[in-house]
Protein backbone atom coordinates (compact mmCIF):
# COMPACT_ATOMS: atom_id res chain seq x y z
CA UNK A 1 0.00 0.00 0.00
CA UNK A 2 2.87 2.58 0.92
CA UNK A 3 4.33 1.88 -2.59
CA UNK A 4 0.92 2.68 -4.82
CA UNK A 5 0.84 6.41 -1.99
CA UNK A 6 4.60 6.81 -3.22
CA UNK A 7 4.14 6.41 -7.16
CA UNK A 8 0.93 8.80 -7.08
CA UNK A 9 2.54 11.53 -5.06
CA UNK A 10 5.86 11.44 -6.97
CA UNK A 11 3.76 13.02 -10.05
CA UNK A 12 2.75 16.20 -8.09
CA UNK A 13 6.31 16.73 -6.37
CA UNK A 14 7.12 16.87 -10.36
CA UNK A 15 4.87 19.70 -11.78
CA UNK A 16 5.45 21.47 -7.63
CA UNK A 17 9.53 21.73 -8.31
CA UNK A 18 8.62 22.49 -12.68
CA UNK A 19 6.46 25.57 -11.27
CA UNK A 20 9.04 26.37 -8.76
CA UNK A 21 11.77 26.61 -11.33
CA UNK A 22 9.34 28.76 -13.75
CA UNK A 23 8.42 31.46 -11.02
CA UNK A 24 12.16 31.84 -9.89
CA UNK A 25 12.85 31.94 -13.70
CA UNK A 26 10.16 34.22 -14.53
CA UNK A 27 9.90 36.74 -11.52
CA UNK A 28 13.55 37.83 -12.51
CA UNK A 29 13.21 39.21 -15.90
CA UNK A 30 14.21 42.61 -15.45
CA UNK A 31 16.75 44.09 -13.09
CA UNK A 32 15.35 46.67 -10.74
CA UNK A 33 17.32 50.23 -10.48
CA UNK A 34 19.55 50.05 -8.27
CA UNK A 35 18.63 53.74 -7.00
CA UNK A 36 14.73 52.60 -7.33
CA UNK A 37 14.11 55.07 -10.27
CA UNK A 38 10.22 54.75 -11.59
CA UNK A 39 10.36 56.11 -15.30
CA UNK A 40 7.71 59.18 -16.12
CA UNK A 41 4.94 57.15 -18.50
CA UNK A 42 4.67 57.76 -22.08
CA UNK A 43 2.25 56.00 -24.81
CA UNK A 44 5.54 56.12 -26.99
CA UNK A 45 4.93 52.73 -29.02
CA UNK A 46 8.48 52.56 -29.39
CA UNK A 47 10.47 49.86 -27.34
CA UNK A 48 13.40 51.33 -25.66
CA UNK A 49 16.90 50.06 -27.21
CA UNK A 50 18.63 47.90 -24.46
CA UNK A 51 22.11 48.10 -26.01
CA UNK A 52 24.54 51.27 -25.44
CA UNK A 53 25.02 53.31 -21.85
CA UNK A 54 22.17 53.50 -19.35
CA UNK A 55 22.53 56.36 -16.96
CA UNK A 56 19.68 56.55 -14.08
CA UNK A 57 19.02 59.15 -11.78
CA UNK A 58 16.88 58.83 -8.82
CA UNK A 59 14.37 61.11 -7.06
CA UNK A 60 17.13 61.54 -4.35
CA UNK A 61 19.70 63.25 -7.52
CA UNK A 62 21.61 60.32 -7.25
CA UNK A 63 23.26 58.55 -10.54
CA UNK A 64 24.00 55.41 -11.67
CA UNK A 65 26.52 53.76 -14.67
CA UNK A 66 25.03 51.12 -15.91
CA UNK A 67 23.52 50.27 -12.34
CA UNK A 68 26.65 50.79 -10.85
CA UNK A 69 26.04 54.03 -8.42
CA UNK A 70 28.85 56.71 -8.68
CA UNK A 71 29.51 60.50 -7.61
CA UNK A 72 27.93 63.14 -9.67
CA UNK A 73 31.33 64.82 -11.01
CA UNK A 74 32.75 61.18 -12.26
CA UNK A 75 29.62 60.40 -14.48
CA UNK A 76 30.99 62.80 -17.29
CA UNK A 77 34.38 61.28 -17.12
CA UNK A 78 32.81 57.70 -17.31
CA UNK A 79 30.97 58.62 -20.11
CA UNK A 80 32.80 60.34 -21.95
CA UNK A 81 35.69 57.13 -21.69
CA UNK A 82 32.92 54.84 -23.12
CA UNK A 83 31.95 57.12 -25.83
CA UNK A 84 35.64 57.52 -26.91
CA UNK A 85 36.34 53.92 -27.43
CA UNK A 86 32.70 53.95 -29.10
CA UNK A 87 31.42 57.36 -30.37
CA UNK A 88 27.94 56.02 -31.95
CA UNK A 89 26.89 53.91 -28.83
CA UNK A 90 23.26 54.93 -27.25
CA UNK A 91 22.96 56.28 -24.38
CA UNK A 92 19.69 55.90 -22.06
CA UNK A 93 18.66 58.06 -19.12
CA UNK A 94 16.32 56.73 -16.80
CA UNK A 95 15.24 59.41 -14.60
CA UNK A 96 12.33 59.60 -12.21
CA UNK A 97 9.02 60.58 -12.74
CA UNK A 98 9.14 62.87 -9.80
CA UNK A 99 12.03 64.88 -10.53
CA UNK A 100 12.06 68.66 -11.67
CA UNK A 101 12.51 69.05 -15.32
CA UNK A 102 15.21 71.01 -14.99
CA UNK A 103 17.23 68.76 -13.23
CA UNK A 104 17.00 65.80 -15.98
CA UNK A 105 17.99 68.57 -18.60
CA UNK A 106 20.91 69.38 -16.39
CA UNK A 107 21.90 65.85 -16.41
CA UNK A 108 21.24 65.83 -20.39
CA UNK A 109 23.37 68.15 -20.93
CA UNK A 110 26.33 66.78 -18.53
CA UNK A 111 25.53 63.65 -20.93
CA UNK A 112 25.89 65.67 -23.90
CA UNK A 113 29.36 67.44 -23.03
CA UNK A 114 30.88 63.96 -22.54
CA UNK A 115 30.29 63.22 -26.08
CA UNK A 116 26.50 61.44 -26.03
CA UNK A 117 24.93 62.30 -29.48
CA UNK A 118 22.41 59.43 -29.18
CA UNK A 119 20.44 60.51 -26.01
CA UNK A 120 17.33 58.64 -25.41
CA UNK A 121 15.08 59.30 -22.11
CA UNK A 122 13.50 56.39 -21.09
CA UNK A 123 9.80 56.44 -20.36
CA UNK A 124 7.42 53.25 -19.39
CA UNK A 125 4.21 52.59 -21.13
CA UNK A 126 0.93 53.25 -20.20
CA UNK A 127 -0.30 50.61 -22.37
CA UNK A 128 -1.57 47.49 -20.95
C-alpha cells in the first residue's frame, strides 16, 4: 500500500519543483534600479533600445553607470571614456518621474558634453 501512496505523489512533487523553477525563472526578468528610479509614462509605441550606456538618476539626484552608483562629477568622465572607445553607442537616461525638469535637462546636458549624441530618455508605457 505505501508503494501505490509513493508512485501517485511522486507526479505532483514533479509539476510542484517544474512551477518552482518557472516562477524563480520568470519573476527575474528585469533588473530593478539600483537607486529605485520609476520612469515618467509615455504612450511612446516605441520599445526602448537595451544596447549602449544606461545612466539613471533617482528622485534623491543620485546617478547610476550602468547600475553601478557613482559620484555626480565622475559620471561625465565615465561617459565620456565609453563614448571615446565607441562614439555612436546609445545612451539611455532613466530618470524619475518625480524629478524637476530642470534637473534631468541638467543631467542631459552633462551627458551631452561627454560626447553622447544618441540621447534617449527612457519612459514606461501606459499601455496594458
Amino acid at each position: 500500500m505505501a508503494a501505490r501512496l509513493d508512485d501517485a505523489v511522486l507526479p505532483l512533487t514533479n509539476v510542484v519543483f517544474l512551477l518552482l523553477i518557472f516562477f524563480m525563472l520568470a519573476g527575474r526578468l528585469a533588473a530593478p534600479s539600483p537607486l529605485g528610479v520609476d520612469p515618467p509614462h509615455s504612450t511612446s509605441p516605441t520599445p526602448a533600445d537595451q544596447q549602449g550606456i544606461e545612466v539613471s538618476l533617482g528622485a534623491d539626484g543620485r546617478v547610476a553607470l550602468d547600475d553601478q552608483p557613482m559620484q555626480n562629477d565622475a559620471l561625465e568622465k565615465a561617459v565620456r571614456q565609453r563614448l571615446q572607445q565607441r562614439p555612436n553607442t546609445p545612451v539611455r537616461l532613466r530618470a524619475d518621474a518625480g524629478l524637476a525638469t530642470s534637473r534631468v535637462v541638467k543631467l542631459m546636458d552633462v551627458l551631452r558634453a561627454a560626447g553622447a549624441r544618441r540621447l534617449r530618455l527612457v519612459t514606461q508605457s501606459t499601455r496594458g
